[in-house]
N, C-alpha and C. Protein backbone atom coordinates (compact mmCIF):
# COMPACT_ATOMS: atom_id res chain seq x y z
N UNK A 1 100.19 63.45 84.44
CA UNK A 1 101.51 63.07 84.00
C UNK A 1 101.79 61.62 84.40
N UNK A 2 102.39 60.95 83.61
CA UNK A 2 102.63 59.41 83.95
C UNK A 2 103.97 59.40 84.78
N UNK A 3 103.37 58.17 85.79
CA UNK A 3 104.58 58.34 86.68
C UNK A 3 105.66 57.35 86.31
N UNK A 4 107.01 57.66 86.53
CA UNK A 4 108.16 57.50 85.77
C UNK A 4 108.27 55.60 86.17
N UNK A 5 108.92 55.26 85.55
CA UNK A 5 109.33 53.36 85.62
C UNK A 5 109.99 53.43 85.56
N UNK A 6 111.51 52.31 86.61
CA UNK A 6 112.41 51.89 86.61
C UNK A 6 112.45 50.34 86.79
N UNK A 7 113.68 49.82 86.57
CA UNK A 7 113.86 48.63 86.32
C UNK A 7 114.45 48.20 87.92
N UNK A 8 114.52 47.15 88.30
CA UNK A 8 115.25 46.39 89.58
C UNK A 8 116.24 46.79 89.14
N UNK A 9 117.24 46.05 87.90
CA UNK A 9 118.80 46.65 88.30
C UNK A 9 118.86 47.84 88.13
N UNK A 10 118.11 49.03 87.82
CA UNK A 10 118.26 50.53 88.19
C UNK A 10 118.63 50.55 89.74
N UNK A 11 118.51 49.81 90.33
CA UNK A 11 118.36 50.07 91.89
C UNK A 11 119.54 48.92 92.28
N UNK A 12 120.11 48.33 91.94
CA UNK A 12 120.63 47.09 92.08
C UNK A 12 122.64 48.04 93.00
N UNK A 13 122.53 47.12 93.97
CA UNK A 13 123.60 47.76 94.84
C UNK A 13 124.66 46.46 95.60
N UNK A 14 126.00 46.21 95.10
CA UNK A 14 126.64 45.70 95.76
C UNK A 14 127.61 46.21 96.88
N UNK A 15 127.83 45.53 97.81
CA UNK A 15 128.42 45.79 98.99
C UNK A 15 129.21 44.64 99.59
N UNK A 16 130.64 44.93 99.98
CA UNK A 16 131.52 43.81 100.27
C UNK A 16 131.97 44.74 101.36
N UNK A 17 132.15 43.50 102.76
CA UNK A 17 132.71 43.86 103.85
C UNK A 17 133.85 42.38 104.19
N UNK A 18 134.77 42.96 104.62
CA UNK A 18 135.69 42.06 105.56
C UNK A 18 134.76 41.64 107.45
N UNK A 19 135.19 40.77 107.73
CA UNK A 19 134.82 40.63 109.13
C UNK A 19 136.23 40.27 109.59
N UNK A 20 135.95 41.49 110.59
CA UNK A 20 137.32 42.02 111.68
C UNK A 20 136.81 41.66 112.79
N UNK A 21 138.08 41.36 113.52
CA UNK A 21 137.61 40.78 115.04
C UNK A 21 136.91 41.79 115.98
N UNK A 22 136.44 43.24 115.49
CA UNK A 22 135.94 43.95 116.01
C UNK A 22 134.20 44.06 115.15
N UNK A 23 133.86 43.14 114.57
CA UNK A 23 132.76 42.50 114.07
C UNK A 23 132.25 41.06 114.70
N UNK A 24 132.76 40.63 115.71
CA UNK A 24 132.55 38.99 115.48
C UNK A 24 132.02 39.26 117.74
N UNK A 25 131.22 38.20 117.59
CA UNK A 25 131.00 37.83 119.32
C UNK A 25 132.34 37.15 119.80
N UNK A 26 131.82 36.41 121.04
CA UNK A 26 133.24 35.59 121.46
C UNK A 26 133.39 34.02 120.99
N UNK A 27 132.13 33.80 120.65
CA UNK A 27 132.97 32.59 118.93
C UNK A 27 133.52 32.99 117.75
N UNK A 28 134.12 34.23 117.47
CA UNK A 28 134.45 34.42 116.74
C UNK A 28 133.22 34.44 115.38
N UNK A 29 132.22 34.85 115.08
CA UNK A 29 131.20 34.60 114.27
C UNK A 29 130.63 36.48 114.35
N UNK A 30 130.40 36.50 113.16
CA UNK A 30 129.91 37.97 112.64
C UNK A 30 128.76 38.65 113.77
N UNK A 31 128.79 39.13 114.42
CA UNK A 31 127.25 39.65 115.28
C UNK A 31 126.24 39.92 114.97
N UNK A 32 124.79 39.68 114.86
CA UNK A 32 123.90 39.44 114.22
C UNK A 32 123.52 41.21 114.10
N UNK A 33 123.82 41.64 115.04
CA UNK A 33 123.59 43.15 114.54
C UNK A 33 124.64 44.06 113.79
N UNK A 34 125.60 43.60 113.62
CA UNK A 34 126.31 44.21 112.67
C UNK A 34 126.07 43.69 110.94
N UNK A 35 125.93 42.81 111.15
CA UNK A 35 125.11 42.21 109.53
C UNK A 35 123.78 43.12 109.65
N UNK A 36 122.83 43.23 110.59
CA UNK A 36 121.54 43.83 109.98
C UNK A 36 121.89 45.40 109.74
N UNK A 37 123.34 45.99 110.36
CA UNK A 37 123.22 47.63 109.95
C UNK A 37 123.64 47.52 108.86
N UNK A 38 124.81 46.16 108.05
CA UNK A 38 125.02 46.52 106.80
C UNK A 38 124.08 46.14 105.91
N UNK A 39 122.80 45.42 106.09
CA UNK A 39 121.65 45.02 105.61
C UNK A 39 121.19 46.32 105.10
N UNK A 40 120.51 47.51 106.55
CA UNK A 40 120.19 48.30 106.20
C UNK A 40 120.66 49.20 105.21
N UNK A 41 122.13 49.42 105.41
CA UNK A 41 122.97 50.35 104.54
C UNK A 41 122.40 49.95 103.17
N UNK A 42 122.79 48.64 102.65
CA UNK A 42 122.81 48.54 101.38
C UNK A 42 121.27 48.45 100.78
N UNK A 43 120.73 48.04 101.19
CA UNK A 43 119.30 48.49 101.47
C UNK A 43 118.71 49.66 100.85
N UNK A 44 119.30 50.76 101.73
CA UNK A 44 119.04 52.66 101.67
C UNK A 44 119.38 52.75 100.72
N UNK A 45 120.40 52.28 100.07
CA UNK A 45 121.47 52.67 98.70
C UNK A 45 120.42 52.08 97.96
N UNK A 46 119.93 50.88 97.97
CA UNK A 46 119.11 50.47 96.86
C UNK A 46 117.83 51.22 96.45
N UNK A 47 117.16 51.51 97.50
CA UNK A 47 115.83 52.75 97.56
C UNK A 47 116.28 53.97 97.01
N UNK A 48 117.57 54.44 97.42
CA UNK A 48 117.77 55.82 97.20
C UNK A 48 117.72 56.02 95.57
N UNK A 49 118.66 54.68 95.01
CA UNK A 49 119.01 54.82 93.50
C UNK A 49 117.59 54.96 93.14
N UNK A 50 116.99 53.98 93.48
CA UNK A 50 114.98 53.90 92.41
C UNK A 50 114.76 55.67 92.88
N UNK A 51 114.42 55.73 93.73
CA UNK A 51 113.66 57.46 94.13
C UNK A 51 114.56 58.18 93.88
N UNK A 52 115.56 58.80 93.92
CA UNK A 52 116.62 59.48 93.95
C UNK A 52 115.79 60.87 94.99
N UNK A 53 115.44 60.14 96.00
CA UNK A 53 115.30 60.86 97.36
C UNK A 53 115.54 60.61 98.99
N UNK A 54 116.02 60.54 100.08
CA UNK A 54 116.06 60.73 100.80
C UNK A 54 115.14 59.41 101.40
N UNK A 55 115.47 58.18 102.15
CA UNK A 55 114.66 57.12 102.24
C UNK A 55 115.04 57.08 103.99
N UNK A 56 113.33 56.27 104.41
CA UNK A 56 113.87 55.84 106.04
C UNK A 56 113.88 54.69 105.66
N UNK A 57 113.75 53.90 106.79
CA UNK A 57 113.90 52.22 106.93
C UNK A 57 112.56 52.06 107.06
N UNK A 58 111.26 51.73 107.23
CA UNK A 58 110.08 51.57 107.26
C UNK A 58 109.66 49.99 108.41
N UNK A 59 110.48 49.38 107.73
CA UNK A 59 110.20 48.03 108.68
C UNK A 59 111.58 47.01 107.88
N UNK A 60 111.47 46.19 108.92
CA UNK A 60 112.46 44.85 108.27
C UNK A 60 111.70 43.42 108.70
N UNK A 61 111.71 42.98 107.87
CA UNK A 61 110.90 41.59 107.74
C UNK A 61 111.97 40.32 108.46
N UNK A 62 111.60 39.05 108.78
CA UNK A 62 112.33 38.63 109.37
C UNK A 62 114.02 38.17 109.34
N UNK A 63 114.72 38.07 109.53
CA UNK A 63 115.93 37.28 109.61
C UNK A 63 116.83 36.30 110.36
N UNK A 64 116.85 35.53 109.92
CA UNK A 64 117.04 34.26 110.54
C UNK A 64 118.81 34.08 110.23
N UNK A 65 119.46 33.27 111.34
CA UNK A 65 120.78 33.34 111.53
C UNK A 65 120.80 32.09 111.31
N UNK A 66 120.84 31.53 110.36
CA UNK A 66 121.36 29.63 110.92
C UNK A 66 122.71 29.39 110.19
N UNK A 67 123.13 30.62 109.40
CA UNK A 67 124.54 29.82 108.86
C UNK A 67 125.69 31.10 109.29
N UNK A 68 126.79 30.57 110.26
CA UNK A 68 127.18 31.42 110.81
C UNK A 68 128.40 32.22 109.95
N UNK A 69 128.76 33.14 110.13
CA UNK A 69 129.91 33.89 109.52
C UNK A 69 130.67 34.21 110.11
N UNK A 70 131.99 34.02 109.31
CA UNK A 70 133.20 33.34 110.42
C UNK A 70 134.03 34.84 110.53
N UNK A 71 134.89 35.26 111.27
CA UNK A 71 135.97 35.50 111.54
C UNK A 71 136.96 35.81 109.93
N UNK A 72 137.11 36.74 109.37
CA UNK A 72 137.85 36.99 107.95
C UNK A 72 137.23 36.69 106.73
N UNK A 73 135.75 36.40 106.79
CA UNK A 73 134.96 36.15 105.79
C UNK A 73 134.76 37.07 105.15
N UNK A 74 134.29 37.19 103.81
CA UNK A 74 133.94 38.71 103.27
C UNK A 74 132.53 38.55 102.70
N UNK A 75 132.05 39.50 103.41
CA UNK A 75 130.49 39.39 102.98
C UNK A 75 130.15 40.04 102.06
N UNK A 76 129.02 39.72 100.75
CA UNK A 76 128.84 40.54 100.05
C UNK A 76 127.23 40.53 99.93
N UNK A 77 126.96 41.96 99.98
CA UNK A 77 125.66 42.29 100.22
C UNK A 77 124.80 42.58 98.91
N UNK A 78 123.79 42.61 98.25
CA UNK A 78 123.48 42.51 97.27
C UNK A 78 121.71 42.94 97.53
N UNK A 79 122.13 43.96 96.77
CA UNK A 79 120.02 44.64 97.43
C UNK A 79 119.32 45.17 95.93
N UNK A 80 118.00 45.07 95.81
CA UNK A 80 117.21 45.86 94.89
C UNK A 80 116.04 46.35 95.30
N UNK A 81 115.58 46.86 94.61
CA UNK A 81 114.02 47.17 94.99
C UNK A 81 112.96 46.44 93.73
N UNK A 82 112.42 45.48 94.91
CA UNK A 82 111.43 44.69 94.15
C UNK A 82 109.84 45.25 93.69
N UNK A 83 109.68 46.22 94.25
CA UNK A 83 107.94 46.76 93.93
C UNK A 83 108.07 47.57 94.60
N UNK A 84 107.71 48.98 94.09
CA UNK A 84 107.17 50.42 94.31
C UNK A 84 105.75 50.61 94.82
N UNK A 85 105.23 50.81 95.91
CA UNK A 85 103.76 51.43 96.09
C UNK A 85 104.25 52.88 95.86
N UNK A 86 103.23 53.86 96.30
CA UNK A 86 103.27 55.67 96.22
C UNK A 86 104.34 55.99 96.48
N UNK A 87 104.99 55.97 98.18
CA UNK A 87 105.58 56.43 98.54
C UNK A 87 107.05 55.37 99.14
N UNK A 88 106.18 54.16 99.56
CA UNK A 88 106.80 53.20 100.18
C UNK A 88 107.68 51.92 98.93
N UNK A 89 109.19 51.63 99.06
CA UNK A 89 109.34 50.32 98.03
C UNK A 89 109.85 48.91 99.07
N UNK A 90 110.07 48.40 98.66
CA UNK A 90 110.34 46.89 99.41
C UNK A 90 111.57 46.27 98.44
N UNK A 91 112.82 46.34 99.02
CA UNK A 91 113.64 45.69 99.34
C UNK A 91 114.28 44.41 99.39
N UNK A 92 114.87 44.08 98.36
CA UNK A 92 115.23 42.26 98.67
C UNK A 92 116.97 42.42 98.71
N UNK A 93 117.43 41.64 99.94
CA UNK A 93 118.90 41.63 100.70
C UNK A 93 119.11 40.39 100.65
N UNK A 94 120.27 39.90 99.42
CA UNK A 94 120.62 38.80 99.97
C UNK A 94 122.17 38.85 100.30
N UNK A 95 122.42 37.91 101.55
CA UNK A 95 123.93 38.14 101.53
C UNK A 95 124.47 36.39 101.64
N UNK A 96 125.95 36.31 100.95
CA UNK A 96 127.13 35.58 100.57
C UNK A 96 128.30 35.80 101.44
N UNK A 97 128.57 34.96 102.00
CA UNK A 97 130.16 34.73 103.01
C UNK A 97 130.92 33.94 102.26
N UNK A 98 132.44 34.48 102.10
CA UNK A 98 132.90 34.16 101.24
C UNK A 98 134.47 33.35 101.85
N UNK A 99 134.77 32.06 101.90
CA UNK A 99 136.11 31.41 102.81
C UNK A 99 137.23 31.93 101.49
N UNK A 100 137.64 32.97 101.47
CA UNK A 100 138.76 32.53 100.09
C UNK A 100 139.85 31.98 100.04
N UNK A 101 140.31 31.79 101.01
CA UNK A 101 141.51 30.97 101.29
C UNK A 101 140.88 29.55 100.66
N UNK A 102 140.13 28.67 101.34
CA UNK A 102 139.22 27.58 101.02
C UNK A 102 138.80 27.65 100.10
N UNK A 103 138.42 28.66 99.22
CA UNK A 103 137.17 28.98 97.30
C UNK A 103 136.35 28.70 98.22
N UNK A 104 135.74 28.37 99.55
CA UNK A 104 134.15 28.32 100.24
C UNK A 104 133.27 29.14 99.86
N UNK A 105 132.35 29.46 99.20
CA UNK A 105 131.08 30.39 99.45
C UNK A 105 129.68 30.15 100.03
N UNK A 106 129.16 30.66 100.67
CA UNK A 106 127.71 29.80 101.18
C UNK A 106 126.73 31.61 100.77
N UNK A 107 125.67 31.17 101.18
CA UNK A 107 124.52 32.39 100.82
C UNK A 107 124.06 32.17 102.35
N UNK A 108 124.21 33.03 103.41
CA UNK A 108 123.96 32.98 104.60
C UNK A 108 122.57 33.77 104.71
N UNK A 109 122.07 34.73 104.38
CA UNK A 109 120.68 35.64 104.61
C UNK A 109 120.05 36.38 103.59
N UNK A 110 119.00 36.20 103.70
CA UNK A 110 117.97 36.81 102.92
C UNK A 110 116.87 37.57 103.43
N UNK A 111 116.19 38.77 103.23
CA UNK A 111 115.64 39.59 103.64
C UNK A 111 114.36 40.61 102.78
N UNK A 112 113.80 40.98 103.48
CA UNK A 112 113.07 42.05 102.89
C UNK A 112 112.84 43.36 103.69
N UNK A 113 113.09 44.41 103.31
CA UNK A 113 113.55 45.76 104.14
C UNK A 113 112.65 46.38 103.34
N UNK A 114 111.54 47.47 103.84
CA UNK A 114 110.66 48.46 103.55
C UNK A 114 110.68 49.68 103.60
N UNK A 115 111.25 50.69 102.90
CA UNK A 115 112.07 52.10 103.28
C UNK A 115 110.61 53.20 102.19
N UNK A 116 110.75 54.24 102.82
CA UNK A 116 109.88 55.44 102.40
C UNK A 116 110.78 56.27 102.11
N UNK A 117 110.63 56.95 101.13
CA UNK A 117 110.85 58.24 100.53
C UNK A 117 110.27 59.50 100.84
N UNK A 118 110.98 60.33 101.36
CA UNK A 118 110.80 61.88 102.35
C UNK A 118 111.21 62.54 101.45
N UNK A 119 110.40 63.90 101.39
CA UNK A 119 111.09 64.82 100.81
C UNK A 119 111.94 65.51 102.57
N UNK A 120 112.23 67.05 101.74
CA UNK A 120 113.01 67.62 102.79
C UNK A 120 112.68 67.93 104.05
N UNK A 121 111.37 67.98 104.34
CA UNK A 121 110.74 68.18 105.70
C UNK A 121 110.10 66.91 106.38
N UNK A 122 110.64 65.89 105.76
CA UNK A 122 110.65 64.15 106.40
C UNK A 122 108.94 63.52 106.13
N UNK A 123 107.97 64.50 104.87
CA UNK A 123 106.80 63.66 104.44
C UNK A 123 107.10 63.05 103.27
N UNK A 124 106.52 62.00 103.08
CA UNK A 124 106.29 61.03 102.11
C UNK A 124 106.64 61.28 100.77
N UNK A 125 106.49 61.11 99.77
CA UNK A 125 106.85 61.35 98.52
C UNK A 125 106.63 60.52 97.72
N UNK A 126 105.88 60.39 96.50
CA UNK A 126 105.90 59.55 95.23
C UNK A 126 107.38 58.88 94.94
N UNK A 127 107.00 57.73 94.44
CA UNK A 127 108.11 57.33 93.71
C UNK A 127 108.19 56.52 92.68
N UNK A 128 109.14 56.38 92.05
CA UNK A 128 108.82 55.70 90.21
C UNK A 128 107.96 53.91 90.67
N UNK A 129 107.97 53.83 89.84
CA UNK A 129 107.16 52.35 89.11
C UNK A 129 108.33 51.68 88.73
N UNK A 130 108.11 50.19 89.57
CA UNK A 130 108.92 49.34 89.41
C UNK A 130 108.72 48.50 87.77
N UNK A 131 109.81 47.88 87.28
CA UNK A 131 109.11 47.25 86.31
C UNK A 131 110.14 46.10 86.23
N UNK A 132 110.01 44.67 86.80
CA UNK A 132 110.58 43.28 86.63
C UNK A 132 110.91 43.19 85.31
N UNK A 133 112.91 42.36 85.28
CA UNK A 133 112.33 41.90 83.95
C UNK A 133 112.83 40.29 83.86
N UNK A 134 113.75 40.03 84.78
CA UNK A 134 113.93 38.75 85.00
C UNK A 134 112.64 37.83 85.63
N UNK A 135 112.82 36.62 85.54
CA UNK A 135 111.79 35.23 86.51
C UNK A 135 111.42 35.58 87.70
N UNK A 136 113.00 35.77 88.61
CA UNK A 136 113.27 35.75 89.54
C UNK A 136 112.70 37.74 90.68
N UNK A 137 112.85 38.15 89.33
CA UNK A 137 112.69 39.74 89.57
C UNK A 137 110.83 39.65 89.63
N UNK A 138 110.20 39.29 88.71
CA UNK A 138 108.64 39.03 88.42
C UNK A 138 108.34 38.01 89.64
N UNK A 139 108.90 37.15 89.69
CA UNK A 139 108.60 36.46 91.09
C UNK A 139 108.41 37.25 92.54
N UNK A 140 109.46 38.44 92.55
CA UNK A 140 109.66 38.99 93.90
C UNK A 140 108.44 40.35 94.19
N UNK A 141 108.09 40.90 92.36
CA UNK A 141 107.17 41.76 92.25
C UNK A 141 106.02 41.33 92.78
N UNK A 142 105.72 39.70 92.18
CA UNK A 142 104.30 39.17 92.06
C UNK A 142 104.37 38.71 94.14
N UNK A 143 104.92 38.74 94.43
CA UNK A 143 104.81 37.93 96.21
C UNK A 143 105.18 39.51 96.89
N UNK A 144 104.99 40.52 96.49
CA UNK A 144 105.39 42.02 97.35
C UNK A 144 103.70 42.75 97.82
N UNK A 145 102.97 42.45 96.89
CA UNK A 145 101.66 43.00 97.68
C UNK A 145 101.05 42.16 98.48
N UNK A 146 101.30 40.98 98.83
CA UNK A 146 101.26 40.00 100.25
C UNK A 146 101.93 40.26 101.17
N UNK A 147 103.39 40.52 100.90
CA UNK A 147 103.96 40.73 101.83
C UNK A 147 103.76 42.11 102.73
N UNK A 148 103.50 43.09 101.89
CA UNK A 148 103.46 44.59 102.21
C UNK A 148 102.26 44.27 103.43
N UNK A 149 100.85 43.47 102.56
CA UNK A 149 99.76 43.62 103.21
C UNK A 149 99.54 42.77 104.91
N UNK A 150 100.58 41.74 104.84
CA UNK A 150 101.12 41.13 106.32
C UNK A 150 101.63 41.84 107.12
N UNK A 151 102.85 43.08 106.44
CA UNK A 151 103.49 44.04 107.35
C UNK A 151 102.53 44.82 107.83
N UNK A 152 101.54 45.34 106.82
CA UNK A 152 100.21 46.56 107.95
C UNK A 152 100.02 45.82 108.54
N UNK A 153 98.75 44.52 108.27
CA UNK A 153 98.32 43.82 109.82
C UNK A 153 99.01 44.02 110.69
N UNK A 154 100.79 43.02 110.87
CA UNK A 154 101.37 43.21 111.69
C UNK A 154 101.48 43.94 112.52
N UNK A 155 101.73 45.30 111.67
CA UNK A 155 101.61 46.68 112.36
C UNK A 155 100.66 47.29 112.68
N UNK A 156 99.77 46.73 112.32
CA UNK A 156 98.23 47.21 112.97
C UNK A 156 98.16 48.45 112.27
N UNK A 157 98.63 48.27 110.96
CA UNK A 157 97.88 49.74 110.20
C UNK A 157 97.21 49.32 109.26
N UNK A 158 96.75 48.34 108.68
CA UNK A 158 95.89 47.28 108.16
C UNK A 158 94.39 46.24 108.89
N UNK A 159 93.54 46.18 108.85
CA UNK A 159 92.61 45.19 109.59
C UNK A 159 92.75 43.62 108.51
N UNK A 160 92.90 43.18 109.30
CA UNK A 160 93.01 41.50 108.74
C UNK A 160 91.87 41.03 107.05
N UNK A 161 90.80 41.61 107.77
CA UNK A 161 89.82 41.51 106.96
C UNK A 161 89.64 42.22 105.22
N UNK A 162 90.94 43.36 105.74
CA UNK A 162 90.72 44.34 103.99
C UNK A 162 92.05 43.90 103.36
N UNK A 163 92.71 42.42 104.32
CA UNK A 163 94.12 42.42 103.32
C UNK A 163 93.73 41.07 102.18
N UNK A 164 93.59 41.86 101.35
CA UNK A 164 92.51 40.34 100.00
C UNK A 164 93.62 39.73 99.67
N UNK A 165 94.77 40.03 99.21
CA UNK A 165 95.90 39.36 99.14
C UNK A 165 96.19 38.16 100.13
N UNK A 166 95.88 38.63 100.91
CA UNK A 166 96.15 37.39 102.27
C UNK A 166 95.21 36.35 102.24
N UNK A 167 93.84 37.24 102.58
CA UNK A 167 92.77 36.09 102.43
C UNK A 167 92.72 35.01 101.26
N UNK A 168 92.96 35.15 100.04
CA UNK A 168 93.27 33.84 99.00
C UNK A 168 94.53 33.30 99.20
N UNK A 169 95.69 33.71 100.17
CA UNK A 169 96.66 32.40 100.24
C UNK A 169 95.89 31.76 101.56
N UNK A 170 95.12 32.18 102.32
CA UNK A 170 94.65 30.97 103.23
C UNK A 170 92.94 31.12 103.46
N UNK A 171 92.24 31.39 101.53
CA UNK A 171 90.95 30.83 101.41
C UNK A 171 89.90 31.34 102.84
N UNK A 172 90.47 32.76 102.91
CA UNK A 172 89.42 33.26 104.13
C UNK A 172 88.39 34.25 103.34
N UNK A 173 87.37 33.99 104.06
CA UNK A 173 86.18 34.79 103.71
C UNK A 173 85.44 34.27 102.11
């Protein structure tokens, strides 16, 4: 049986938060871990729509803080799923702080989040076939089996040597 295809915006998930002073450190600036749980959230929502099953978090790729978020900003979170393996999809998070008083907007973080699909007794599970149809969507497909194959190494569930993807961006072997 052919396994089913969905599109990125099949999976495509917005999310808007206020930042309350019960969000922010003592500069007044968003806490870097309260942005990564709403990372995750919107994230899950994005996996869940592609599989319409039950997803963990698998890994989160890096994130970097350099543009801070203020005190009454409203963040809006914005997730898809860029490429399907079997069981595992990968995740692209970008988020927008928004001054509205000012019309300010900036694009503060970007991400890649790796979530698995469980059935009911928490093993693995198939899941549909991604299928790009924007530049920007084909761009994120075509750079996801590098990235996936950096996260095993990383994780040491990969050997350096069988990730071929890797070896031609830095001409090894």
């Amino acid at each position: 049986m052919a396994k089913k295809i969905k599109t990125c915006k099949d999976s495509f998930v917005t999310m808007t938060e206020m930042v309350l002073p019960n969000d922010t450190n003592t500069l007044n600036n968003l806490m870097g871990g309260r942005l990564m749980h709403w990372m995750d959230i919107v994230s899950a929502i994005a996996a869940q729509r592609h599989s319409n099953r039950i997803v963990v978090t698998a890994s989160v790729d890096n994130i970097s803080f350099s543009k801070a978020i203020q005190l009454g900003n409203v963040v809006t979170l914005n997730a898809f799923v860029t490429r399907a393996f079997s069981s595992s999809m990968e995740v692209y998070i970008e988020v927008t702080a928004e001054d509205i008083p000012s019309s300010k907007k900036i694009e503060t973080n970007s991400a890649f989040f790796t979530f698995v699909a469980v059935d009911q007794t928490g093993r693995p599970i198939d899941v549909p076939e991604v299928k790009p149809e924007t530049e920007f969507e084909k761009e994120l497909y075509a750079g996801a089996l590098r990235r996936r194959q950096l996260r095993l190494v990383l994780g040491k569930r990969m050997k350096p040597e069988d990730a071929t993807e890797l070896k031609e961006i830095f001409k090894i072997g």
